[in-house]
C-alpha atoms as a PDB file:
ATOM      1  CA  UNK A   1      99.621  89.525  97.425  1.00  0.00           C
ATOM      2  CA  UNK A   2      96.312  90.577  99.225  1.00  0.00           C
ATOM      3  CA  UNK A   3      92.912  91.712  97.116  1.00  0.00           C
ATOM      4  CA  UNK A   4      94.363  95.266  97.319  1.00  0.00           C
ATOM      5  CA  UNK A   5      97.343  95.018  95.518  1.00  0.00           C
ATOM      6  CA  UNK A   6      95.740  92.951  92.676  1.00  0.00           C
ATOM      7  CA  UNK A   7      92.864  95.292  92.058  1.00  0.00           C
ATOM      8  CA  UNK A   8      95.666  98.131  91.920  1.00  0.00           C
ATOM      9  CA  UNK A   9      97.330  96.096  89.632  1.00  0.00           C
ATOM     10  CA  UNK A  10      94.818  95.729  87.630  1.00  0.00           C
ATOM     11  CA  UNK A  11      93.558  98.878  87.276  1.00  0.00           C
ATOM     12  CA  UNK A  12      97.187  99.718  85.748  1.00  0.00           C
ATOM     13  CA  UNK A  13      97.208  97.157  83.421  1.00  0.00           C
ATOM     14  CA  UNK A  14      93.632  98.374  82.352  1.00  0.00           C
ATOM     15  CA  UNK A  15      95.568 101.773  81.525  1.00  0.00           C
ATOM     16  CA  UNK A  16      97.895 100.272  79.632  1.00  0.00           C
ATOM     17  CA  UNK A  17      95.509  99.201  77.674  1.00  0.00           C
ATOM     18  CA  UNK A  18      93.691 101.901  76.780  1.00  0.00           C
ATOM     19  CA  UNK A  19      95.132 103.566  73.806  1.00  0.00           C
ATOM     20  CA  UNK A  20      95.170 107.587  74.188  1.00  0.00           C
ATOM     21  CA  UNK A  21      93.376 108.689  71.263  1.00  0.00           C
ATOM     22  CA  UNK A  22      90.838 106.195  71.321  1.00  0.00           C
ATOM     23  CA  UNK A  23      89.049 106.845  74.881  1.00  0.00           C
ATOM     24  CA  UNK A  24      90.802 109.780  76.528  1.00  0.00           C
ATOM     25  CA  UNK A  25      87.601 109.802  78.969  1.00  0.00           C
ATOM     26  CA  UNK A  26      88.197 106.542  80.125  1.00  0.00           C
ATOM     27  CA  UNK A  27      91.920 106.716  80.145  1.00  0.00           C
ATOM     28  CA  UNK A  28      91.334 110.051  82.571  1.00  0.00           C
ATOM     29  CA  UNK A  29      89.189 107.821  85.034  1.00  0.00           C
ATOM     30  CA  UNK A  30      91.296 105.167  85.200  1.00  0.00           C
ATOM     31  CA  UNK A  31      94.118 107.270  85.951  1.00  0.00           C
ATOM     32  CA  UNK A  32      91.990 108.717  88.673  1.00  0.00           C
ATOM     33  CA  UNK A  33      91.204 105.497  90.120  1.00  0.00           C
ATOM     34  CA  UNK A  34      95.030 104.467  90.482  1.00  0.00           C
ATOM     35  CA  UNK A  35      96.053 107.814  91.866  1.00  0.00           C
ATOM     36  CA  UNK A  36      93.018 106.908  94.821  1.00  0.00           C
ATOM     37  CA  UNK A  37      93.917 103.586  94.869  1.00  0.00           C
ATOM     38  CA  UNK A  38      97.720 104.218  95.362  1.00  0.00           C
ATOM     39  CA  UNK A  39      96.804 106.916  97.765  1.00  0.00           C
ATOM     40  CA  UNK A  40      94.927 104.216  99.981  1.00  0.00           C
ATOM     41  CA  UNK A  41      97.207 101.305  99.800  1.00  0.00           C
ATOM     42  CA  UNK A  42      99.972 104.345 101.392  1.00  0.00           C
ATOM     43  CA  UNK A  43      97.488 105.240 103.938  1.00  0.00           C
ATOM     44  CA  UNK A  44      96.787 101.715 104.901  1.00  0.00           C
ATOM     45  CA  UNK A  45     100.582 100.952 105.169  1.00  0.00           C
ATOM     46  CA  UNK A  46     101.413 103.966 107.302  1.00  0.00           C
ATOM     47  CA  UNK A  47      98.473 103.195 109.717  1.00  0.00           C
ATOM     48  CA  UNK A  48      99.592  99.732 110.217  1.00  0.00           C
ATOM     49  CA  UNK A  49     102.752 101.008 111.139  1.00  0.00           C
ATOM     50  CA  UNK A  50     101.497 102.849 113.236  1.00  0.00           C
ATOM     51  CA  UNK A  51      99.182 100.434 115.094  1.00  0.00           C
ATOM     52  CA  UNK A  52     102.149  98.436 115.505  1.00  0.00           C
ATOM     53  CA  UNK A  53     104.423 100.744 117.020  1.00  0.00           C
ATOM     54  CA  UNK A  54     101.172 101.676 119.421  1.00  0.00           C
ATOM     55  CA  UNK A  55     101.212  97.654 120.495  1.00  0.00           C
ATOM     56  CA  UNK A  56     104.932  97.433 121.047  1.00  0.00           C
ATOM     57  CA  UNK A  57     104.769 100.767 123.263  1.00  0.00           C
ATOM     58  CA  UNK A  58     101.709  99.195 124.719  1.00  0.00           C
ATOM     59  CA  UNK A  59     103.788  95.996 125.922  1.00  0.00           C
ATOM     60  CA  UNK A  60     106.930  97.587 126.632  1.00  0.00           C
ATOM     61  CA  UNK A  61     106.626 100.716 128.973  1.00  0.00           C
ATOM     62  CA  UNK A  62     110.593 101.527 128.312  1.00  0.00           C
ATOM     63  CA  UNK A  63     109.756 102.471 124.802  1.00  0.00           C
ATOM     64  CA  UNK A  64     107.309 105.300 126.020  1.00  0.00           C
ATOM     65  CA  UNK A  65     110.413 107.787 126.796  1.00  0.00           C
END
């Protein structure tokens, strides 16, 4: 699992412990902070799809039709 994953990770875990009624502030930043992070990990995923497909089209002109 890379450093991305595990921070996401964590960053849930740290929700789930954060009782409601207790810290609603903090339990409204976290939640912020995994929507972002969730967000990024996505955008990371699509663009190395991307990249790849852009190599493989790169090395094989057939696939640019």
């Amino acid at each position: 699992m890379d450093d991305k994953a595990k921070i996401f990770q964590h960053l849930q875990a740290r929700l789930l412990s954060v009782n409601d009624d207790e810290d609603k502030e903090s339990r409204n930043e976290l939640e912020k902070q995994i929507a972002l992070a969730r967000i990024f990990l996505r955008a990371e995923k699509k663009y190395d799809e991307l990249r790849m497909q852009a190599n493989a089209r790169q090395k094989d002109p057939k696939l640019l039709k």
